[in-house]
C-alpha atoms as a PDB file:
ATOM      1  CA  UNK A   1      73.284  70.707 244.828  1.00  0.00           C
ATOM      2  CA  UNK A   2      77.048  70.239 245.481  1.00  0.00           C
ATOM      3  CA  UNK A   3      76.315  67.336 248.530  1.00  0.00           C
ATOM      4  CA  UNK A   4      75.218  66.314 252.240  1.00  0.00           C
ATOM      5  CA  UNK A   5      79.029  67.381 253.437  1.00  0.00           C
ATOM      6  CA  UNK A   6      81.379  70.092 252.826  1.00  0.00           C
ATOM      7  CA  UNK A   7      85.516  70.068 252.930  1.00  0.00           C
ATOM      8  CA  UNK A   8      86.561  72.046 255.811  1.00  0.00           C
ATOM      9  CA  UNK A   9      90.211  72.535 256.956  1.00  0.00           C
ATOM     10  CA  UNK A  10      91.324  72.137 260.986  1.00  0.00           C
ATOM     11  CA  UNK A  11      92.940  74.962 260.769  1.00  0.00           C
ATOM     12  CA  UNK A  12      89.810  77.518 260.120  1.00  0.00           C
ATOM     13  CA  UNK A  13      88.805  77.992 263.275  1.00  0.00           C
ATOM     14  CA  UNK A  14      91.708  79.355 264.522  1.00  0.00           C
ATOM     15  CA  UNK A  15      91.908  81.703 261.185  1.00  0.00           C
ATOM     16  CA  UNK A  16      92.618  85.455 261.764  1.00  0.00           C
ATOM     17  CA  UNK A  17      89.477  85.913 260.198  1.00  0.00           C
ATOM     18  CA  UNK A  18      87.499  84.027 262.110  1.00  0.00           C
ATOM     19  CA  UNK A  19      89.304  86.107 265.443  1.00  0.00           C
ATOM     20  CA  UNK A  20      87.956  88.918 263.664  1.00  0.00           C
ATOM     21  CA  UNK A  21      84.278  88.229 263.034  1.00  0.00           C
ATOM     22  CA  UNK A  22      84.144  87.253 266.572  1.00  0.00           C
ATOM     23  CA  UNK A  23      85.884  90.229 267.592  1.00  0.00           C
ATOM     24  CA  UNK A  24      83.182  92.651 265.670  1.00  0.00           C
ATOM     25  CA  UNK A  25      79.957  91.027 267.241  1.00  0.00           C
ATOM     26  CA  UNK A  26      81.512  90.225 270.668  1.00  0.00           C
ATOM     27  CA  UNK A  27      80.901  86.632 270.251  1.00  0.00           C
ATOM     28  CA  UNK A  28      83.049  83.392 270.825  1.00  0.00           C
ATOM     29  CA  UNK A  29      85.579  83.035 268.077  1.00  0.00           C
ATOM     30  CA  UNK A  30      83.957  79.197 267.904  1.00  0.00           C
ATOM     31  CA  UNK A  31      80.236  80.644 268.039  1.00  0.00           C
ATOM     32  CA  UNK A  32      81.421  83.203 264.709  1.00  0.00           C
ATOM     33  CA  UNK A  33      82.977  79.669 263.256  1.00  0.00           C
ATOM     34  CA  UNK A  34      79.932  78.097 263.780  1.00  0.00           C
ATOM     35  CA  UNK A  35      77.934  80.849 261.763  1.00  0.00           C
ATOM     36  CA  UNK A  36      80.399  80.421 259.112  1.00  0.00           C
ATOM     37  CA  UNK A  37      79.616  77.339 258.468  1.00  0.00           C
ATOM     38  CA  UNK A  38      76.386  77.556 257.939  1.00  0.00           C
ATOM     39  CA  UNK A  39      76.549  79.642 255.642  1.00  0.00           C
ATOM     40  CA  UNK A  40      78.882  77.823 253.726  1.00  0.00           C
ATOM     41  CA  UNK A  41      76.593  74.907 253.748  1.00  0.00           C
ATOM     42  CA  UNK A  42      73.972  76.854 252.831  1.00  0.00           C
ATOM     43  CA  UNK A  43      76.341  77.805 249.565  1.00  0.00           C
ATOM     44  CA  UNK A  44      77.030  74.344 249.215  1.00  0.00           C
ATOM     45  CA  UNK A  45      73.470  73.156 249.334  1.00  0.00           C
ATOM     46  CA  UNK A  46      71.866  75.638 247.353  1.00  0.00           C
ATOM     47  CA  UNK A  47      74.515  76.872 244.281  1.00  0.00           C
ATOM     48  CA  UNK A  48      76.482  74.969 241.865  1.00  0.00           C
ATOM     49  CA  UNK A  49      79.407  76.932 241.756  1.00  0.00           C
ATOM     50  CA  UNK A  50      79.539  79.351 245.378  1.00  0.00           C
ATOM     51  CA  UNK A  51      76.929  82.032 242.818  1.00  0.00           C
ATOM     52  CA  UNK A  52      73.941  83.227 244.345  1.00  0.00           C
ATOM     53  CA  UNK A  53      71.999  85.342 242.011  1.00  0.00           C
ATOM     54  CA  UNK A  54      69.434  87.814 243.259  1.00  0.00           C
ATOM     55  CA  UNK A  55      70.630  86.850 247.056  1.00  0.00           C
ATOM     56  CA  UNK A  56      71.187  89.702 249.365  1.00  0.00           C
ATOM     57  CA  UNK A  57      73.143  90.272 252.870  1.00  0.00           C
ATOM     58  CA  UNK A  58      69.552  89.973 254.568  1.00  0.00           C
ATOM     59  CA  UNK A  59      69.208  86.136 253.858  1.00  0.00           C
ATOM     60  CA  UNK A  60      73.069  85.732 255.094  1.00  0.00           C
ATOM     61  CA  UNK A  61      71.769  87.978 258.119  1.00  0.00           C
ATOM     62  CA  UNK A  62      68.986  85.814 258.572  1.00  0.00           C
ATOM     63  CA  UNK A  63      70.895  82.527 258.458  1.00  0.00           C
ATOM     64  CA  UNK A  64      73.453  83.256 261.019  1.00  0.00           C
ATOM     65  CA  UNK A  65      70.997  85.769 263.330  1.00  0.00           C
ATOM     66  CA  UNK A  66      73.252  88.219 263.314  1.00  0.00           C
ATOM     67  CA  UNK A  67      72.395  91.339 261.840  1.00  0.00           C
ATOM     68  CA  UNK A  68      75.628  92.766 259.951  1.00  0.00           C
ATOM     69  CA  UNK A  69      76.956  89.202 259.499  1.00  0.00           C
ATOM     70  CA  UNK A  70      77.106  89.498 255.717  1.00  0.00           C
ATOM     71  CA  UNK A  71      79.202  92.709 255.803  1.00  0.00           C
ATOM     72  CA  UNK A  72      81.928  91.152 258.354  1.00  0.00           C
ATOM     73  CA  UNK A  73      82.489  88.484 255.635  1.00  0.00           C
ATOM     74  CA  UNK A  74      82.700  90.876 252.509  1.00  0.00           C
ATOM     75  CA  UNK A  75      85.490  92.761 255.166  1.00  0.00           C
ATOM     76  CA  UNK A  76      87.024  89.460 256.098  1.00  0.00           C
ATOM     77  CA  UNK A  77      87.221  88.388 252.160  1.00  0.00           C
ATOM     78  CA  UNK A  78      85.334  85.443 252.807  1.00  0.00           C
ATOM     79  CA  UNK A  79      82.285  87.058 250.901  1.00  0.00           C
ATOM     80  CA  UNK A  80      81.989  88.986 247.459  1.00  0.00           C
ATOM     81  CA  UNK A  81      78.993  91.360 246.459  1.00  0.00           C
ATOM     82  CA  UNK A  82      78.749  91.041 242.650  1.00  0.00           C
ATOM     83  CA  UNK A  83      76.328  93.245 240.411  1.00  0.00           C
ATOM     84  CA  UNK A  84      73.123  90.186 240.570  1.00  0.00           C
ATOM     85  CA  UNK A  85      74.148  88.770 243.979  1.00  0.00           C
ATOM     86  CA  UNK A  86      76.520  87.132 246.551  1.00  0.00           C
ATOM     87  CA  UNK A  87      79.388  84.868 245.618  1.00  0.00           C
ATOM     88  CA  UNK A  88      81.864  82.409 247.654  1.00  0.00           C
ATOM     89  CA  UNK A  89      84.892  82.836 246.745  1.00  0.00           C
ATOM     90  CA  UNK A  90      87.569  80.117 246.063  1.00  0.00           C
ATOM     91  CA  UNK A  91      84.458  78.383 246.561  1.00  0.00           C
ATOM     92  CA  UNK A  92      85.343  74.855 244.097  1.00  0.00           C
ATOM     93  CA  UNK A  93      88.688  74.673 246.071  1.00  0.00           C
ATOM     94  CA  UNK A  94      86.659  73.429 249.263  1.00  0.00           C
ATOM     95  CA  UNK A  95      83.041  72.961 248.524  1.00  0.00           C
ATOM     96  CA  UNK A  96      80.982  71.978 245.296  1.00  0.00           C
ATOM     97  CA  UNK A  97      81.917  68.333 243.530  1.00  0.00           C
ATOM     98  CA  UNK A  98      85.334  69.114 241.840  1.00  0.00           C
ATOM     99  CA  UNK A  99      86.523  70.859 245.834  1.00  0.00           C
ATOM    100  CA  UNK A 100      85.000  67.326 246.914  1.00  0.00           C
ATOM    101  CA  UNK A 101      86.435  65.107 244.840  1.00  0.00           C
ATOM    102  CA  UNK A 102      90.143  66.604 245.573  1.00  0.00           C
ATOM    103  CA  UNK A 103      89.768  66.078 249.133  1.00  0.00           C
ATOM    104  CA  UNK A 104      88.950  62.887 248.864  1.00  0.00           C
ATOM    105  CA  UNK A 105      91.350  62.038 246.667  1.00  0.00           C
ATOM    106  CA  UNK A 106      94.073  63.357 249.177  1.00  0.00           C
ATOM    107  CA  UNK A 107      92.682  61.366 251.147  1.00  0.00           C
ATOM    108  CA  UNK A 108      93.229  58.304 249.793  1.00  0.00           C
ATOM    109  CA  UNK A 109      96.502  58.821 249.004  1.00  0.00           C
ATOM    110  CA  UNK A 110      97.348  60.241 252.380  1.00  0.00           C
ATOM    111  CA  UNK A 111      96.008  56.669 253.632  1.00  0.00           C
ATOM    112  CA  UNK A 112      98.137  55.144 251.106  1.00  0.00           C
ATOM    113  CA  UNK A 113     100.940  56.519 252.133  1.00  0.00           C
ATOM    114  CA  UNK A 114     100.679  56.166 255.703  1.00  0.00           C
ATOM    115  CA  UNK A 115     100.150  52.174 255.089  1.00  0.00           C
ATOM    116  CA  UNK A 116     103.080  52.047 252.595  1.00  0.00           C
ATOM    117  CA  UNK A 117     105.215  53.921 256.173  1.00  0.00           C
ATOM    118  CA  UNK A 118     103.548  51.433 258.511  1.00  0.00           C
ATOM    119  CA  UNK A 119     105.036  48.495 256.398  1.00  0.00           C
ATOM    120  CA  UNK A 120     108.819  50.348 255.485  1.00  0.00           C
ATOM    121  CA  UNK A 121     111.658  50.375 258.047  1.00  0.00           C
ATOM    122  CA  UNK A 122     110.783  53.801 259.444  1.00  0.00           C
ATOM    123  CA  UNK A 123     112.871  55.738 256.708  1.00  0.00           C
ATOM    124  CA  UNK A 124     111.710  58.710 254.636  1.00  0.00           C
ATOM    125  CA  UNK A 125     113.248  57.340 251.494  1.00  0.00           C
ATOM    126  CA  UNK A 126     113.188  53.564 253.294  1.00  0.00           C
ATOM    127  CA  UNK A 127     112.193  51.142 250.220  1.00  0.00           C
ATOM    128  CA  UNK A 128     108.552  49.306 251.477  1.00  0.00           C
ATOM    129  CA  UNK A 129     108.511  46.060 252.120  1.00  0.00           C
ATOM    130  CA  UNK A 130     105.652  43.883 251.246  1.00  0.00           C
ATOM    131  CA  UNK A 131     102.746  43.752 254.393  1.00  0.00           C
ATOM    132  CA  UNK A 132     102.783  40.215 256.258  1.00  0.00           C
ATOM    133  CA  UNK A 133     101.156  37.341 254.337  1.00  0.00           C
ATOM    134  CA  UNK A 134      97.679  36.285 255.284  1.00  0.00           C
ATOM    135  CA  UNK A 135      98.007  32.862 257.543  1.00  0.00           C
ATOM    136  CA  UNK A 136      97.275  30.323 255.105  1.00  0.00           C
ATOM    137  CA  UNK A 137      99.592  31.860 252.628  1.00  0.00           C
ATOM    138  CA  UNK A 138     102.427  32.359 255.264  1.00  0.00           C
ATOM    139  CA  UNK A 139     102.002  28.744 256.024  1.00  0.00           C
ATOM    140  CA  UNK A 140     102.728  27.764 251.981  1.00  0.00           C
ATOM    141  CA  UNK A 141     105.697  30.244 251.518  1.00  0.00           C
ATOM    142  CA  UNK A 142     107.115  28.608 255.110  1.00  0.00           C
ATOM    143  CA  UNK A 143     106.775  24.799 253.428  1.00  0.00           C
ATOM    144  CA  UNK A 144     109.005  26.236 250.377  1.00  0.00           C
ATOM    145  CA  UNK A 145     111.757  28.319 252.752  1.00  0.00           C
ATOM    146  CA  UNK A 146     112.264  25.236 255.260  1.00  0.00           C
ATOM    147  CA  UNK A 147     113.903  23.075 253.012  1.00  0.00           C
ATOM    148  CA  UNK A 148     115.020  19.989 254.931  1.00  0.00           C
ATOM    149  CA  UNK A 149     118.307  19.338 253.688  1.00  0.00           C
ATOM    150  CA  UNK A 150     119.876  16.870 255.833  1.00  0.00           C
ATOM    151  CA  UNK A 151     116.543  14.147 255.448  1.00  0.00           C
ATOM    152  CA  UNK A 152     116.637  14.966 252.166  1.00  0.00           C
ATOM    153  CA  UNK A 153     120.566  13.918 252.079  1.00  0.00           C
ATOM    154  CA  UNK A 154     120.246  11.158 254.462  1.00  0.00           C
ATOM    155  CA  UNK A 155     117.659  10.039 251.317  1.00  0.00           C
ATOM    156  CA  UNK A 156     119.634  10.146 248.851  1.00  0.00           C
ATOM    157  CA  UNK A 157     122.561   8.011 250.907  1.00  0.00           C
ATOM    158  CA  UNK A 158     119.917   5.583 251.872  1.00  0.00           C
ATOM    159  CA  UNK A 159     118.929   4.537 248.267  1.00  0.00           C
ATOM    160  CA  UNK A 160     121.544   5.394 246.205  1.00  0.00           C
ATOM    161  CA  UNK A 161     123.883   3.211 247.629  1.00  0.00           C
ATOM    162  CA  UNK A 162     125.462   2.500 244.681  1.00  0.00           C
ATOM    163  CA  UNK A 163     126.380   6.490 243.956  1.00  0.00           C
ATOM    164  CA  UNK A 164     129.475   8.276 246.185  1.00  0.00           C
ATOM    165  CA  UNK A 165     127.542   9.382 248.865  1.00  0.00           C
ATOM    166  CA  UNK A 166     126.548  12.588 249.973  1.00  0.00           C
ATOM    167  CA  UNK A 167     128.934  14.055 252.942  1.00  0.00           C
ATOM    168  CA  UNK A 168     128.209  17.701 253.204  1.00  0.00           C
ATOM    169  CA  UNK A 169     125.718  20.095 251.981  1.00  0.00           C
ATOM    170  CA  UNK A 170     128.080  22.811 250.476  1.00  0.00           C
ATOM    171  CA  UNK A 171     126.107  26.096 249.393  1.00  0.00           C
ATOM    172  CA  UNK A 172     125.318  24.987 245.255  1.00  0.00           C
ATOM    173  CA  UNK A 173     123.732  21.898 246.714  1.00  0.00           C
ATOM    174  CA  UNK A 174     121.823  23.241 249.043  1.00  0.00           C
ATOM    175  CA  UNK A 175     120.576  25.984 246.483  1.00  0.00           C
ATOM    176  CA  UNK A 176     119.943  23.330 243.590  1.00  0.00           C
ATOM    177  CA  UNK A 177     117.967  20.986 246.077  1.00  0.00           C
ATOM    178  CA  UNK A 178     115.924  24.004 247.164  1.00  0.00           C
ATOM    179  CA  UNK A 179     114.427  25.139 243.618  1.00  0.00           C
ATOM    180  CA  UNK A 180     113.435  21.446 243.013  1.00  0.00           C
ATOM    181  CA  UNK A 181     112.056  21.737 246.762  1.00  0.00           C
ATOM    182  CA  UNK A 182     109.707  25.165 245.122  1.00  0.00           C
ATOM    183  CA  UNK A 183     108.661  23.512 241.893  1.00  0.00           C
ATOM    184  CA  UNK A 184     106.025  21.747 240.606  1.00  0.00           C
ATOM    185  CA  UNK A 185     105.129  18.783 238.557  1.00  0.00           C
ATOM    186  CA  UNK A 186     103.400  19.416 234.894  1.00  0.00           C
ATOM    187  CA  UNK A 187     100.048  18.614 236.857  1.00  0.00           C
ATOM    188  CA  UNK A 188     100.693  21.460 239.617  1.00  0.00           C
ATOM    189  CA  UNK A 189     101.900  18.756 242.230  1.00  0.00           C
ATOM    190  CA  UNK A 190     104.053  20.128 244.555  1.00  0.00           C
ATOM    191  CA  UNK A 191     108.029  18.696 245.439  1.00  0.00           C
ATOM    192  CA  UNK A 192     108.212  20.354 249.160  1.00  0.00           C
ATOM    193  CA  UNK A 193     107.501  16.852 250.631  1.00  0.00           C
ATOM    194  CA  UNK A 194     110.152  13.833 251.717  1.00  0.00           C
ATOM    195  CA  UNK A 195     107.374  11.306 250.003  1.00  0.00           C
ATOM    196  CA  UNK A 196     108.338  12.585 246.734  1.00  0.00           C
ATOM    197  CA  UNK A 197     112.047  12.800 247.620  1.00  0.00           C
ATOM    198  CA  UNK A 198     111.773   9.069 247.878  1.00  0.00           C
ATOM    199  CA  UNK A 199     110.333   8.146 244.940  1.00  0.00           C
ATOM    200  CA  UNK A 200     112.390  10.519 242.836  1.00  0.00           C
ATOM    201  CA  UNK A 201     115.985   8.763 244.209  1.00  0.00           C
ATOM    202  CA  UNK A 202     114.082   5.936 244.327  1.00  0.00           C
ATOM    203  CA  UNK A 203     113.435   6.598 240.174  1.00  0.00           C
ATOM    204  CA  UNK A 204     117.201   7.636 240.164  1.00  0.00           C
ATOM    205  CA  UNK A 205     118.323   4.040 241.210  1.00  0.00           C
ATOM    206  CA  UNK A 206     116.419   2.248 238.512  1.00  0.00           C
ATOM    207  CA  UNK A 207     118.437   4.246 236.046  1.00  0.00           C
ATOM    208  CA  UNK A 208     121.509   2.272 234.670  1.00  0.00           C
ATOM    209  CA  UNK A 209     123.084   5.404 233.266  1.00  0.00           C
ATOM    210  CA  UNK A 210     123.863   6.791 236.418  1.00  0.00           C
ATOM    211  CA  UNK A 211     124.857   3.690 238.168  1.00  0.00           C
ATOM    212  CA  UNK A 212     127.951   3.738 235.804  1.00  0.00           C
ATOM    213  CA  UNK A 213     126.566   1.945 232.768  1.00  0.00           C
ATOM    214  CA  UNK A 214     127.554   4.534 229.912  1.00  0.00           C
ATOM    215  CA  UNK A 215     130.855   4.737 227.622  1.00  0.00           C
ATOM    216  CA  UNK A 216     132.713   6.154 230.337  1.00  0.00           C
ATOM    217  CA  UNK A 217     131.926   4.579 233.217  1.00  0.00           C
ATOM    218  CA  UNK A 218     130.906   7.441 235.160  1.00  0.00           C
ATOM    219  CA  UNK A 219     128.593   7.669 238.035  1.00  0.00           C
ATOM    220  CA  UNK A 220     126.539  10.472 238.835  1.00  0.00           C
ATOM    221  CA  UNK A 221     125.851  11.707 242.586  1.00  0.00           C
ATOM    222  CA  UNK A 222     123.383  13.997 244.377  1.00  0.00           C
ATOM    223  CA  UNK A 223     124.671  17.177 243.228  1.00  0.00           C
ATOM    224  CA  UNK A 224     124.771  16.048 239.479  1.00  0.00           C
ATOM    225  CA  UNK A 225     121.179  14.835 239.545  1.00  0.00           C
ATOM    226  CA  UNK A 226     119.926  18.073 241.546  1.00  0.00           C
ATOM    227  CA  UNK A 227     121.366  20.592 239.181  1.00  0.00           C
ATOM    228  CA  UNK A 228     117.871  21.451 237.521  1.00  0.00           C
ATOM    229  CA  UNK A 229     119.471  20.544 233.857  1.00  0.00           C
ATOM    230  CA  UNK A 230     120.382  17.329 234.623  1.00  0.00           C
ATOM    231  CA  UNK A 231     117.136  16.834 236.709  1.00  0.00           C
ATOM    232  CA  UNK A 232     114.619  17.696 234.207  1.00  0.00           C
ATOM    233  CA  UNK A 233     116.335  15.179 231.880  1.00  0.00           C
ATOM    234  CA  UNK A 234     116.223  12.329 234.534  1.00  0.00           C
ATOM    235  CA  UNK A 235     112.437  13.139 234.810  1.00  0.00           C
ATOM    236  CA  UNK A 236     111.853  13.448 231.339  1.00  0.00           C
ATOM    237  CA  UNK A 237     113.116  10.233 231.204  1.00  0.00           C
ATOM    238  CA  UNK A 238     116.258  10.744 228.759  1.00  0.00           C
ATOM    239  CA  UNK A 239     118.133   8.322 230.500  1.00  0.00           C
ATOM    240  CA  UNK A 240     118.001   4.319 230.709  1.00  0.00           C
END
């Protein structure tokens, strides 16, 4: 048996054929679609492939109680005598398990599709942008956006007193500071929090090097030790 359900279209009740049936019984065009259907279920339920062998009009007759039934759907094309029996035509393109398993794979791609338009700008072609983030991951992907740059300069000015101080926050700064603000520590620690601000300028003062105490006399300042190079050295610890 092909299943408990069977693929119909909204569009066949409103079928010229279905007009037609009606029209040849005097019944109600949804009365002949109802009568139909049973006896496409009964195809469905009882025949692998829309075949049935040794089946006559009379059984078709008998299923819809109308007498002559059988021969409106032979005229309509919706039923085929054959040499052993009746046969459904078309019959795996809407019932039986391959007719089944197309629908409902149009389905699922008609759902897919209508989520992927929900979530785009309302364009055709519009490219899709990603659905919102659940809460709790909203919240994380907020703590790495809002970087706060001027606590994190006013830091830096506070304990590296003896580096030129930071005046403004031009553009490379700001971008340099903010992938330090998004990484992590070899044990998964995260660097989106003032605490560890501190200790890392706090790490950068106890460093002669940068205080001025190399061949040139140089001094580093919060742009230097922010640019992720020069940063991964400081924490690495290549410096005295």
């Amino acid at each position: 048996m092909a299943g408990d359900w069977i693929k119909m279209e909204l569009t066949t009740p409103d079928k010229p054929e279905v007009f037609a049936i009606a029209e040849a019984f005097d019944i109600d065009p949804d009365a002949a679609f109802g009568k139909l259907f049973r006896v496409w279920a009964w195809f469905d339920q009882h025949t692998e492939n829309g075949n049935a062998p040794s089946v006559t009009k009379t059984l078709i007759n008998r299923i819809t109680s109308v007498s002559g039934f059988a021969d409106a759907m032979v005229d309509a094309g919706w039923l085929v005598q054959t040499d052993d029996g009746l046969e459904v035509p078309n019959f795996d393109r809407h019932n039986g398990e391959t007719g089944k398993k197309r629908a409902l794979t149009a389905k699922r791609q008609a759902k897919h599709k209508n989520k992927a338009s929900e979530i785009g700008n309302g364009k055709g072609n519009a490219k899709v942008t990603p659905a919102a983030l659940p809460k709790e991951e909203k919240r994380r992907e907020d703590i790495k956006t809002l970087v706060p740059y001027e606590e994190i300069k006013k830091l830096s000015n506070k304990i590296l007193t003896d580096l030129p101080a930071c005046k403004q926050l031009t553009d490379t700064r700001k971008k340099q500071i903010k992938k330090i603000w998004n990484s992590e520590n070899e044990n998964g620690d995260p660097r989106n929090n003032l605490e560890w601000w501190e200790s890392f300028f706090t790490f950068c003062k106890s460093i002669k090097f940068l205080h001025g105490e190399n061949d040139r006399g140089w001094t580093a300042n919060l742009e230097w030790i922010t640019k992720w190079a020069n940063f991964i050295k400081i924490i690495e610890g290549n410096y005295k």
